[in-house]
Protein backbone atom coordinates (compact mmCIF):
# COMPACT_ATOMS: atom_id res chain seq x y z
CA UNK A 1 3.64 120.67 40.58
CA UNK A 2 1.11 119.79 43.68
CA UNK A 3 2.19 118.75 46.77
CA UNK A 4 5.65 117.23 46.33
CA UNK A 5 7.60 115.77 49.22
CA UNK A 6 9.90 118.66 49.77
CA UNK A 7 12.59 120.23 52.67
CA UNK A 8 13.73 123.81 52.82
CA UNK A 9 17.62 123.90 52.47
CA UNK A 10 17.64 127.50 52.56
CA UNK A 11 16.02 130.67 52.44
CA UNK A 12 17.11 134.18 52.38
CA UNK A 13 14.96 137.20 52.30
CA UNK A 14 13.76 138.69 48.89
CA UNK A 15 12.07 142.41 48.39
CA UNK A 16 10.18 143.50 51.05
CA UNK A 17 8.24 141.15 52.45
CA UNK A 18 9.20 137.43 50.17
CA UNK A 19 12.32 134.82 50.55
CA UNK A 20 14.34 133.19 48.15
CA UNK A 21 14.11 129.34 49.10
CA UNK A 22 16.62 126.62 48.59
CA UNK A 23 14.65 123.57 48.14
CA UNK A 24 15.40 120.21 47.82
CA UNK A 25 12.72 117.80 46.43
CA UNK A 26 12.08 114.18 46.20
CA UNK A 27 10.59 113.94 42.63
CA UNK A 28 12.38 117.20 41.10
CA UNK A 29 15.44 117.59 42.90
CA UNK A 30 17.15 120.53 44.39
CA UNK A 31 15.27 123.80 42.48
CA UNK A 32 15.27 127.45 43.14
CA UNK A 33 11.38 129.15 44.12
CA UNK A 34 10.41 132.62 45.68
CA UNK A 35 7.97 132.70 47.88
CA UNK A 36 5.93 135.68 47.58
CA UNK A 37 4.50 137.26 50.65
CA UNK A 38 5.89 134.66 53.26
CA UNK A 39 7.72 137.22 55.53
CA UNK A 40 4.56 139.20 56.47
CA UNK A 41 3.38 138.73 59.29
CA UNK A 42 -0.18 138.16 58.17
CA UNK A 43 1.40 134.80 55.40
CA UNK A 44 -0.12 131.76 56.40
CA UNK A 45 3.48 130.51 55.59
CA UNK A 46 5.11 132.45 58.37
CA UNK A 47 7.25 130.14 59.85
CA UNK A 48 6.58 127.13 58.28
CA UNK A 49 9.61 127.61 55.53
CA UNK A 50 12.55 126.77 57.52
CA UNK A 51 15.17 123.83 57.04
CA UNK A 52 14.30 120.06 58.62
CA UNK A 53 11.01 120.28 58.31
CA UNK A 54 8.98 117.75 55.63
CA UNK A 55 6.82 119.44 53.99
CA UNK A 56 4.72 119.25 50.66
CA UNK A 57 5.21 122.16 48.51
CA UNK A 58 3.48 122.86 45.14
CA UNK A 59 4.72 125.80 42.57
CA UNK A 60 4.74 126.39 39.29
CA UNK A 61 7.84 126.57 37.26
CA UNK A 62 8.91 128.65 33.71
CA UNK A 63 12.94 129.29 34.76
CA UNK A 64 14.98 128.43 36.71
CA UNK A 65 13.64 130.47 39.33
CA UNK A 66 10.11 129.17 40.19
CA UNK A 67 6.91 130.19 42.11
CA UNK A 68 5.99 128.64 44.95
CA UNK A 69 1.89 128.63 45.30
CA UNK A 70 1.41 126.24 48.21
CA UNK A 71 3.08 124.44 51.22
CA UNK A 72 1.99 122.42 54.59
CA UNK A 73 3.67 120.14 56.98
CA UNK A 74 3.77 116.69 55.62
CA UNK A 75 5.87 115.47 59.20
CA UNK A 76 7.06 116.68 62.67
CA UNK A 77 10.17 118.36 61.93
CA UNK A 78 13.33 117.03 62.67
CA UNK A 79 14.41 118.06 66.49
CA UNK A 80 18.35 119.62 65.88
CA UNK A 81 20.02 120.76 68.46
CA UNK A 82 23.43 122.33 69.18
CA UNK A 83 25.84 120.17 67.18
CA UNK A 84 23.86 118.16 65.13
CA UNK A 85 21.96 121.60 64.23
CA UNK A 86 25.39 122.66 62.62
CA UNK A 87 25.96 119.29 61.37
CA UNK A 88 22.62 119.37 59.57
CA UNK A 89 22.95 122.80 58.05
CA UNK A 90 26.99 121.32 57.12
CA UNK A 91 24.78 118.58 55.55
CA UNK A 92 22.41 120.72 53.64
CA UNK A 93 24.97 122.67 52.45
CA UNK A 94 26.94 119.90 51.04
CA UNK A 95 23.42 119.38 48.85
CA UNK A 96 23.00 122.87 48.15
CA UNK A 97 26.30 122.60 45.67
CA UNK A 98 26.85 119.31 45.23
CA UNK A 99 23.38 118.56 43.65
CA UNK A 100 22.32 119.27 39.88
CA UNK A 101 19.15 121.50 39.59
CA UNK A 102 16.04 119.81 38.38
CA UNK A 103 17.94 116.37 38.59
CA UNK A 104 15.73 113.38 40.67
CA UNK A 105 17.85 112.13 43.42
CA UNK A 106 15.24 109.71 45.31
CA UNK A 107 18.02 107.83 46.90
CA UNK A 108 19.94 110.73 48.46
CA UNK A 109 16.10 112.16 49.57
CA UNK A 110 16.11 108.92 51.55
CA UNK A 111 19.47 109.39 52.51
CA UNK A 112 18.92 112.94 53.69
CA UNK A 113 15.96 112.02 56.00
CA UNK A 114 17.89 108.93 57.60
CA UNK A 115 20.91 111.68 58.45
CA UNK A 116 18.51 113.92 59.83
CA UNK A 117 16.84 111.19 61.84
CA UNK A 118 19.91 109.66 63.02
CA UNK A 119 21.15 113.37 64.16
CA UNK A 120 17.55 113.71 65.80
CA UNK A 121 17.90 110.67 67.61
CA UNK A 122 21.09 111.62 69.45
CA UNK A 123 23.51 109.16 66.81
CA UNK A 124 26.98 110.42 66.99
CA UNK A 125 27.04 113.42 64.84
CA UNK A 126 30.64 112.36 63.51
CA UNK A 127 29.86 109.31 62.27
CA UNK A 128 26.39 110.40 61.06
CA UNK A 129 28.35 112.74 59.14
CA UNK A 130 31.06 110.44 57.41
CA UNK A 131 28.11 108.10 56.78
CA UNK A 132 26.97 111.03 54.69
CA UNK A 133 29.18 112.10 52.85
CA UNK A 134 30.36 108.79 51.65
CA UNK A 135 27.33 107.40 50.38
CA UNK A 136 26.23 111.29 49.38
CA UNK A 137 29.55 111.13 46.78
CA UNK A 138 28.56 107.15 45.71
CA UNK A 139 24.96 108.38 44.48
CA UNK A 140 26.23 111.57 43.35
CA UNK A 141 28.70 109.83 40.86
CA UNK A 142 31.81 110.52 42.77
CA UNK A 143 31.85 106.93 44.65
CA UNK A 144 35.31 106.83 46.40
CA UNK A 145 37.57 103.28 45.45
CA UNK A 146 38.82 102.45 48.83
CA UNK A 147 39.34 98.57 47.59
CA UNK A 148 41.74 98.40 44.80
CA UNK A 149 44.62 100.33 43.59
CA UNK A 150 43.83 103.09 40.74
CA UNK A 151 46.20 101.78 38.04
CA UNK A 152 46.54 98.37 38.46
CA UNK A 153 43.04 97.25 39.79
CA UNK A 154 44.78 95.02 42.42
CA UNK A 155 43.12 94.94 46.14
CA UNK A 156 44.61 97.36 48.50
CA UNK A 157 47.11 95.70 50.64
CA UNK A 158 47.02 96.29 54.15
CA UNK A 159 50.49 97.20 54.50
CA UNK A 160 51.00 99.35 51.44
CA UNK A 161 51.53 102.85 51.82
CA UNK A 162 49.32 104.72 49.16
CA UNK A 163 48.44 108.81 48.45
CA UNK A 164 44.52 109.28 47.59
CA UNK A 165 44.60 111.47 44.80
CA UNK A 166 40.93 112.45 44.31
CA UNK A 167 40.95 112.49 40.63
CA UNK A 168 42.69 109.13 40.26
CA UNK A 169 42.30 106.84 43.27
CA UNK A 170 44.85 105.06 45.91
CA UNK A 171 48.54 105.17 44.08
CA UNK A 172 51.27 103.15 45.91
CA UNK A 173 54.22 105.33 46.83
CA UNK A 174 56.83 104.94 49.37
CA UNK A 175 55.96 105.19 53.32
CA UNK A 176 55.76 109.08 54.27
CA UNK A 177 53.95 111.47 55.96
CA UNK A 178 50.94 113.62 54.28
CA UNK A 179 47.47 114.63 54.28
CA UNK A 180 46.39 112.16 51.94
CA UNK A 181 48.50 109.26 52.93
CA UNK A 182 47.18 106.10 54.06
CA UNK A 183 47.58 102.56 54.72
CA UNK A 184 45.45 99.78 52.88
CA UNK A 185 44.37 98.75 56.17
CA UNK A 186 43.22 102.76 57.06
CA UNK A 187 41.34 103.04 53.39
CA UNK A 188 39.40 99.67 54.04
CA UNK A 189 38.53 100.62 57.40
CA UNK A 190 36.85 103.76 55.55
CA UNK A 191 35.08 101.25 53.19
CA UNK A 192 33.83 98.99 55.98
CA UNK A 193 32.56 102.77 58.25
CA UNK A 194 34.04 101.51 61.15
CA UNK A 195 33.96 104.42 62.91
CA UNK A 196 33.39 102.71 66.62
CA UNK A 197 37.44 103.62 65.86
CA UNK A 198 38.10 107.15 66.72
CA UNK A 199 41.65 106.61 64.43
CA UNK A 200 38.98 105.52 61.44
CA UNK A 201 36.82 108.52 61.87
CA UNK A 202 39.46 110.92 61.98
CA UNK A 203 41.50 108.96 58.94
CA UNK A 204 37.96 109.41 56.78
CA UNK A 205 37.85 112.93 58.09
CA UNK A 206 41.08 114.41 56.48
CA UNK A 207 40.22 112.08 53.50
CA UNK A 208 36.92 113.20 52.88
CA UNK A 209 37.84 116.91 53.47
CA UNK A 210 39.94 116.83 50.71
CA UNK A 211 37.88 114.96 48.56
CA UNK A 212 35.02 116.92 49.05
CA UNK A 213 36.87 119.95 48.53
CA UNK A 214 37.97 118.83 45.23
CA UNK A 215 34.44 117.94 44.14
CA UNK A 216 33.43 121.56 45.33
CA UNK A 217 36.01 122.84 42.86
CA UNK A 218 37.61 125.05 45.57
CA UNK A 219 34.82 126.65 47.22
CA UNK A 220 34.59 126.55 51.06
CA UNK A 221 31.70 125.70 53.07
CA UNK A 222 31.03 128.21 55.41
CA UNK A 223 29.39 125.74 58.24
CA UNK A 224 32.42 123.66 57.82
CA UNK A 225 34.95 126.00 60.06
CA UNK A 226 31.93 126.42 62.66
CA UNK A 227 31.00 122.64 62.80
CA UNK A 228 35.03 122.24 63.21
CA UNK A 229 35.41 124.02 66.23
CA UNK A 230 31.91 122.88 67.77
CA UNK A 231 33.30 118.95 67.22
CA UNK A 232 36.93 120.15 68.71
CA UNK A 233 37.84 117.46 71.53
CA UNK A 234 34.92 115.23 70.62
CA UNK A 235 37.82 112.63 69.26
CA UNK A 236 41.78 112.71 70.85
CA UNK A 237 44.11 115.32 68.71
CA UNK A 238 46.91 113.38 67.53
CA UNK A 239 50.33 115.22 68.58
CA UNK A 240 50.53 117.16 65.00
CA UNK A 241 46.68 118.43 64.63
CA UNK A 242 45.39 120.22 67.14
CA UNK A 243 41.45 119.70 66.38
CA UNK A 244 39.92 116.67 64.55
CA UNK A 245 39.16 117.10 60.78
């Protein structure tokens, strides 16, 4: 492959002097490709390997594990700073294991650089993020129903109490309290994004959380805790949480 619109996820060092890279491409999806050489200090790819930056990379491919054999800028890189840095490496985590290898995923490429863009350009990193990870699960396959019930296929009402279950939908049970319990007027606030309502971003918060979770199969994130506790007091604590989720 030559020169394919291409970002760095991750990289971790390999041997002696190569890395390991996490990469997730426009035309080939996210793929696997050592990079031989690029730690010394004499590589002409010193420093030019690291996450937010577009690049076009070209490598050759007979695993899983592939070669890379060329790469140069293709854009500025994206400008992160403090929490939207942690909020894009939360986000390029999320691809790292919620994207197929070798699967084309155009759509959440363009996705990907709007997020980064809007983090670049100062957009609130908590909505940025919900933003995300909504549409992330609707391309992956995972859309969320936030409209209907999951049984009956009747509209949510905007009075009915209803648990998310993330395998099943919005169930209607009896008013209570619980981390996945929700008005239909909180799950079609989700739907619309309004989250210029610091109750709507934290409802999608401890919804998507959960959901996410599930679609993880268990495994934690590790820049989720860390992004957590940058974002503590950036939305009022409701008297039983003491940081938003």
């Amino acid at each position: 492959m030559q020169q394919q619109p291409a970002y760095v996820l991750h990289h971790r060092p390999f041997r002696d002097t190569s890395q390991l890279l996490d990469v997730f491409s426009r035309d080939h999806g996210k793929l696997s490709l050592v990079a031989r050489g690029s730690r010394s200090a004499k590589s002409r790819l010193a420093g030019l390997l690291r996450p937010f930056q577009p690049l076009l990379l070209s490598w050759s491919l007979k695993t899983d594990l592939g070669t890379l054999t060329g790469a140069e800028i293709n854009d500025r890189a994206q400008s992160l700073v403090g929490d939207a840095l942690m909020a894009g490496y939360y986000v390029n985590e999320l691809l790292i294991y919620l994207l197929h290898r070798h699967d084309p995923q155009p759509e959440i490429f363009a996705l990907y650089e709007e997020t980064l863009s809007s983090l670049a350009g100062g957009y609130d990193v908590v909505a940025a993020l919900r933003r995300f990870e909504i549409e992330l699960l609707r391309l992956s396959g995972y859309a969320l129903n936030l409209e209907t019930e999951a049984r009956t296929d009747r509209p949510l009402a905007s009075g009915q109490t209803y648990e998310f279950r993330p395998d099943e939908g919005a169930v209607p049970v009896e008013p209570r309290d619980g981390a996945m319990i929700f008005t239909g007027a909180q799950l079609k606030a989700i739907a619309a994004q309004a989250f210029d309502s610091d109750d709507c971003r934290r409802d999608a918060g401890r919804l998507l959380r959960r959901v996410i979770h599930y679609q993880l199969d268990g495994r934690e994130l590790k820049t989720r805790k860390v992004l957590k506790d940058l974002l503590r007091g950036k939305l009022p604590a409701p008297s039983d949480e003491k940081t938003p989720k």
